[in-house]
Protein backbone atom coordinates (compact mmCIF):
# COMPACT_ATOMS: atom_id res chain seq x y z
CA UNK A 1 4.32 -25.05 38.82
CA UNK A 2 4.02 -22.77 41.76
CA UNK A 3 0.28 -23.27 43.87
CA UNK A 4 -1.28 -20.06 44.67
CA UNK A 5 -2.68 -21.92 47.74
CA UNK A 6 0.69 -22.27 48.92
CA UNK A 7 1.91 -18.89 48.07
CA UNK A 8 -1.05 -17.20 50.13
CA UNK A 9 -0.38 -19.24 52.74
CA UNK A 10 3.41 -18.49 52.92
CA UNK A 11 2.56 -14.57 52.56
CA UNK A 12 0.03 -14.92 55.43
CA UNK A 13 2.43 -16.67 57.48
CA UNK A 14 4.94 -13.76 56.50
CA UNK A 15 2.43 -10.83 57.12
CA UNK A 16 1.82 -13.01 61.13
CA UNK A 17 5.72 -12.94 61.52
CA UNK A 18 5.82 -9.32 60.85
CA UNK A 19 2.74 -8.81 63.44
CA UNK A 20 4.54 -10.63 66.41
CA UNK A 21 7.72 -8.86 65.71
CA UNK A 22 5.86 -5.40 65.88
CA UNK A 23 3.83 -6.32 69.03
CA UNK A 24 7.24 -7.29 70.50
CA UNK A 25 9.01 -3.91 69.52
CA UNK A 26 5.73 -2.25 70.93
CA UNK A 27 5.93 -4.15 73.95
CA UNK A 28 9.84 -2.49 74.21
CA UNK A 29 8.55 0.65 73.70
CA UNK A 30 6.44 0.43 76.51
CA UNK A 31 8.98 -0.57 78.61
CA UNK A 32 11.14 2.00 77.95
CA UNK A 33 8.05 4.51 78.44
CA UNK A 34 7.68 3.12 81.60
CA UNK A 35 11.19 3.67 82.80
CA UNK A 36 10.86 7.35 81.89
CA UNK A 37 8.18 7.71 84.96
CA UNK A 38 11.10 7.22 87.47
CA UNK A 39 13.69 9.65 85.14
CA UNK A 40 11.36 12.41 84.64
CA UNK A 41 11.38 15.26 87.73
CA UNK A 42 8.77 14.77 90.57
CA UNK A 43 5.61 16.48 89.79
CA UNK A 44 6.14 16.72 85.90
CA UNK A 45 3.42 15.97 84.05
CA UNK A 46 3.88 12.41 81.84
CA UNK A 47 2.44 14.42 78.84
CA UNK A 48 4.95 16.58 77.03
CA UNK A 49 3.05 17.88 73.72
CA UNK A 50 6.84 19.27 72.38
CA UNK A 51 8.04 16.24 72.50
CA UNK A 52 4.50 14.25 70.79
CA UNK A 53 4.69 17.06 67.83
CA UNK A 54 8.16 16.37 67.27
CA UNK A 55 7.78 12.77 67.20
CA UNK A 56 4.99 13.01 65.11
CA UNK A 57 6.22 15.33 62.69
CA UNK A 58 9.25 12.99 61.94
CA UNK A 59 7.35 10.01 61.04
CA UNK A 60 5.33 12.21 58.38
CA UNK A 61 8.77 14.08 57.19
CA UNK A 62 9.88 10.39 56.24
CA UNK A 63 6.77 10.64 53.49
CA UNK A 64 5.87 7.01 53.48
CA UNK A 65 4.04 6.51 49.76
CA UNK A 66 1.79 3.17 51.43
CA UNK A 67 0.84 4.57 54.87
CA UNK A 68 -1.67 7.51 54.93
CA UNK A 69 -1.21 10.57 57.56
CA UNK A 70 -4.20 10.14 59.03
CA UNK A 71 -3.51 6.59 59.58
CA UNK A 72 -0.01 7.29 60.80
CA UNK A 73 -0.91 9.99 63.54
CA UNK A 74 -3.96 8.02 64.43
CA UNK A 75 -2.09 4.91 65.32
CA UNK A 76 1.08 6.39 66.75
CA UNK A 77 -1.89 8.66 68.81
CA UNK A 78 -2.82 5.67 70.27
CA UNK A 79 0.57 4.21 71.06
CA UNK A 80 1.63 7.32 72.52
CA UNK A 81 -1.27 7.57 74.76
CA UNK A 82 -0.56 3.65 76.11
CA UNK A 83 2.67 5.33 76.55
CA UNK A 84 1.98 8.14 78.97
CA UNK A 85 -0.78 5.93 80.72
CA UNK A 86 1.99 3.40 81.80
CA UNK A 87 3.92 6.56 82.99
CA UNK A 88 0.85 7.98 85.17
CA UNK A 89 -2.32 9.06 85.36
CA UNK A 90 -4.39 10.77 82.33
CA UNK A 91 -7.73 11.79 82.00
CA UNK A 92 -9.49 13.77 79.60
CA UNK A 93 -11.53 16.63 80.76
CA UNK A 94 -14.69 17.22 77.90
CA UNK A 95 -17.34 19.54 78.46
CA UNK A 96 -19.67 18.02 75.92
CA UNK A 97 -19.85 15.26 73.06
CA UNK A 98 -17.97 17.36 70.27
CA UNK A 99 -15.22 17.78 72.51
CA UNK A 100 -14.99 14.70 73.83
CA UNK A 101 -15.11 12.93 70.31
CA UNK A 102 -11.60 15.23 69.43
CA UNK A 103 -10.38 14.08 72.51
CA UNK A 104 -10.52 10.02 72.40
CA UNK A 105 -9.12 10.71 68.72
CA UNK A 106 -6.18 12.33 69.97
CA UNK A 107 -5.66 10.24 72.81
CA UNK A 108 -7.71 7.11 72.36
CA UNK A 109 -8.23 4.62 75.58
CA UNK A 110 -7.48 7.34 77.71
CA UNK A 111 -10.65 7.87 80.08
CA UNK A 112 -13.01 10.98 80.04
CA UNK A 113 -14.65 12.85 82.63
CA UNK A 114 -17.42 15.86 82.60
CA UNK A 115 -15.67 18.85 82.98
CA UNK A 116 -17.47 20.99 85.21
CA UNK A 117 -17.84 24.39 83.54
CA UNK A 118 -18.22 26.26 86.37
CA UNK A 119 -15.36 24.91 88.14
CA UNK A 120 -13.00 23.99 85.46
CA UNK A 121 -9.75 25.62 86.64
CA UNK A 122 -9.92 24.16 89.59
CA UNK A 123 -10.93 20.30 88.63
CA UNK A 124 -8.28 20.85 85.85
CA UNK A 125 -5.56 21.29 88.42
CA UNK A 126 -6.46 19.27 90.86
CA UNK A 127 -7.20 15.78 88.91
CA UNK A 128 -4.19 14.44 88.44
CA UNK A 129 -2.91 13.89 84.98
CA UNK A 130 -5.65 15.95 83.59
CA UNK A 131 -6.09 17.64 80.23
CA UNK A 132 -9.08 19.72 79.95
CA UNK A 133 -10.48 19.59 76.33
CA UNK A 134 -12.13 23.47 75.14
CA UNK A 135 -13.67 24.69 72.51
CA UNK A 136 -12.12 27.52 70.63
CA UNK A 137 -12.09 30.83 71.80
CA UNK A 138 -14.75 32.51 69.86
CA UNK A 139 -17.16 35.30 70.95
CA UNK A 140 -19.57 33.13 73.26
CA UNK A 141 -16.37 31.08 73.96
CA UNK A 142 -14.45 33.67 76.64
CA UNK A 143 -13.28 30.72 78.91
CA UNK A 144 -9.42 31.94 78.31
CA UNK A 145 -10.34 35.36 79.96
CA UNK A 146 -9.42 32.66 83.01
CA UNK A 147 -6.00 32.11 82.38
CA UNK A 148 -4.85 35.45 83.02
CA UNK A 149 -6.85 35.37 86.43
CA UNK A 150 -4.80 34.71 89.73
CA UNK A 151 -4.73 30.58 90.71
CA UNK A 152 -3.52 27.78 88.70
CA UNK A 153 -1.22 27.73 86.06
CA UNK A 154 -2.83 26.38 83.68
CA UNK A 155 -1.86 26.66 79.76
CA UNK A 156 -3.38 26.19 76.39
CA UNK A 157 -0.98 23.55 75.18
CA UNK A 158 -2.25 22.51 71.61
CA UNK A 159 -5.35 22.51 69.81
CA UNK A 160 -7.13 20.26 68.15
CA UNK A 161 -7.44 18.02 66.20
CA UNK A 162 -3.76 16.69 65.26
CA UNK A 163 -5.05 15.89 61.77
CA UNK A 164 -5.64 17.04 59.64
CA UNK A 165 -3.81 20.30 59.68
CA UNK A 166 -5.16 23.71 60.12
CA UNK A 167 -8.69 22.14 60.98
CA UNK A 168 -8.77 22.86 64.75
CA UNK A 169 -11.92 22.58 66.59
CA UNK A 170 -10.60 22.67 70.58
CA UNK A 171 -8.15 23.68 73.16
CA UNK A 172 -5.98 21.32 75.55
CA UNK A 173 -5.40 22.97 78.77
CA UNK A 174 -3.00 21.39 81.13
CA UNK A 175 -0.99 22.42 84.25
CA UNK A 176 2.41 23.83 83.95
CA UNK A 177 4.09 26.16 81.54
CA UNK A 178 4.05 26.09 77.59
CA UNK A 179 7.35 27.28 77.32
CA UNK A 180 8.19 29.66 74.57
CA UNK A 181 10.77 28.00 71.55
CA UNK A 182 11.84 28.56 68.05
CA UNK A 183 9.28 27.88 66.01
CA UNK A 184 6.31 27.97 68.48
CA UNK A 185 3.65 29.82 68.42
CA UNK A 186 2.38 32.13 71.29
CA UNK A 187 -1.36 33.07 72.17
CA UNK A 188 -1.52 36.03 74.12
CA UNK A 189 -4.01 38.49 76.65
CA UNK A 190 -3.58 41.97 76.53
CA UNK A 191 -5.78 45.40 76.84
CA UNK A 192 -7.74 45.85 73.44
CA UNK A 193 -6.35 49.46 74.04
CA UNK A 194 -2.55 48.20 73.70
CA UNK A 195 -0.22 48.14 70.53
CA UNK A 196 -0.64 44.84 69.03
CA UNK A 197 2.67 43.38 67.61
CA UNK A 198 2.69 43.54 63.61
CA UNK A 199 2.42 40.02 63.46
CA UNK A 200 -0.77 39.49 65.71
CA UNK A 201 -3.50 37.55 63.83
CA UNK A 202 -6.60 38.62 66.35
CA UNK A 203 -8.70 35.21 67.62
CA UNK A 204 -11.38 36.46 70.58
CA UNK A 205 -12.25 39.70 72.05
CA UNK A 206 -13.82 40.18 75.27
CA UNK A 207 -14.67 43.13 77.47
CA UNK A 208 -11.86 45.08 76.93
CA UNK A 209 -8.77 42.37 76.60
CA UNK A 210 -8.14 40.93 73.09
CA UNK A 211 -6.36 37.15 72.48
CA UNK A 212 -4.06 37.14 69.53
CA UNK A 213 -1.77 35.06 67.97
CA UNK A 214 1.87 35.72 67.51
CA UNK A 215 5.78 34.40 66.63
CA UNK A 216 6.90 36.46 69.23
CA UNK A 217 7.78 35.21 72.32
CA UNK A 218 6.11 37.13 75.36
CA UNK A 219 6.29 37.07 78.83
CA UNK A 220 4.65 34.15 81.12
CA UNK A 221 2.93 34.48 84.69
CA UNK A 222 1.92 31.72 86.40
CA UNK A 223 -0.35 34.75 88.85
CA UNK A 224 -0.60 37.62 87.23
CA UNK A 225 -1.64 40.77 89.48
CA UNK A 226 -4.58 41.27 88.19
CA UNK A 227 -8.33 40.54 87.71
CA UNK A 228 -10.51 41.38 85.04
CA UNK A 229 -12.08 44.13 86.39
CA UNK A 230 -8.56 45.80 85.90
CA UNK A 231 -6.45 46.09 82.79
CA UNK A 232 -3.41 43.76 82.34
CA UNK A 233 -0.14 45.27 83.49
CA UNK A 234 1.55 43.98 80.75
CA UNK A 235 0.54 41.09 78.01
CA UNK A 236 0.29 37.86 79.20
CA UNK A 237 1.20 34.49 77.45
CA UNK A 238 -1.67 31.80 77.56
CA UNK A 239 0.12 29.32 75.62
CA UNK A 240 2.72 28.23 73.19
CA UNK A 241 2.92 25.52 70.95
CA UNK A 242 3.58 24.04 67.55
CA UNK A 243 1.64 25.13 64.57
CA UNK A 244 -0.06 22.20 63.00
CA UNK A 245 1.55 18.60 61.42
CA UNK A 246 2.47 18.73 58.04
CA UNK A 247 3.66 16.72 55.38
CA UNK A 248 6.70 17.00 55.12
């Protein structure tokens, strides 16, 4: 007769195999993270938000009937973000608690700073490894009037939070370019007074420019021209990303 005792303690001992293995393959994956720092260009930012939705977006296509999403993108959050820190510097730029709670659980461990409201394009660019964390755009929320300005380029590069879908509640703004692909999404500036495309799904309006949504791709500037006194010689992309995980 079989003892339970004995067949707890062989299924513990299983369940602790299975543990070391996995902290073993993590410990590979690391590695190989690592590497990437000296195969990447110089000056490219470790963080490539393309590449985390597409990872992401596999593991839930594979529609695991155990392992909950939220449980899935929260851990593989967190392994990505040990990923990019051992590739580089990252820092989360919050300008208050709500913000900074969306942050840690999209990128958990990774240290937060104040971002300084005033100054926030410029501490944005200039801490290295940065990602400043901003609330929607909203009517007293007119902070992307900025990235059409001359200076930076800066560029909305997903929102907030991962999961779960179509639930966002802030912005992550990072240097370098979103860069328009199949599939993305674009958010874009343009004079209120312009043609909007017939796809545009309106998100902020402010003194006479008007952010939209749209499929289309649209032209990037890293210094446009102009400055908001003045309209916008032509519309200007702010960012382009991913619309939000599914299941697949």
């Amino acid at each position: 007769m079989t003892n339970p005792k004995d067949d707890l303690a062989s299924t513990r001992r299983a369940i602790d195999a299975l543990d070391n293995q996995m902290l073993s393959l993590i410990d590979q994956r690391l590695a190989l993270a690592k590497s990437l720092r000296a195969l990447k260009p110089a000056g490219r930012a470790a963080w490539d938000p393309a590449r985390e939705h597409a990872l992401l977006q596999r593991l839930l296509n594979r529609k695991s009937d155990t392992f909950p999403a939220s449980t899935l993108v929260s851990m593989w959050s967190a392994l990505i973000t040990c990923s990019l820190m051992t590739q580089g510097p990252l820092v989360l730029l919050c300008r208050n608690p709500e913000q900074e709670t969306l942050a840690k659980l999209a990128f958990p461990a990774s240290p937060t700073q104040k971002l300084d409201i005033k100054n926030w394009r410029a501490q944005t660019a200039e801490t290295p490894g940065a990602i400043a964390v901003l609330p929607l755009p909203g009517p007293d929320q007119t902070w992307w009037r900025e990235l059409v300005r001359p200076g930076p380029a800066l560029r909305i590069q997903t929102c907030l939070p991962k999961w779960p879908p179509n639930q966002y509640g802030a912005c992550c703004v990072s240097m370098g370019p979103a860069v328009y692909q199949e599939g993305k999404i674009n958010w874009v500036v343009q004079n209120q007074t312009d043609e909007l495309p017939t796809d545009a799904v309106v998100l902020a309006r402010s003194d006479g420019l008007v952010l939209f949504e749209t499929a289309q791709p649209t032209a990037q500037s890293d210094a446009p021209g102009t400055g908001l006194s003045h309209k916008l010689d032509q519309p200007i992309s702010i960012g382009s990303f991913y619309p939000p995980l599914q299941i697949g």
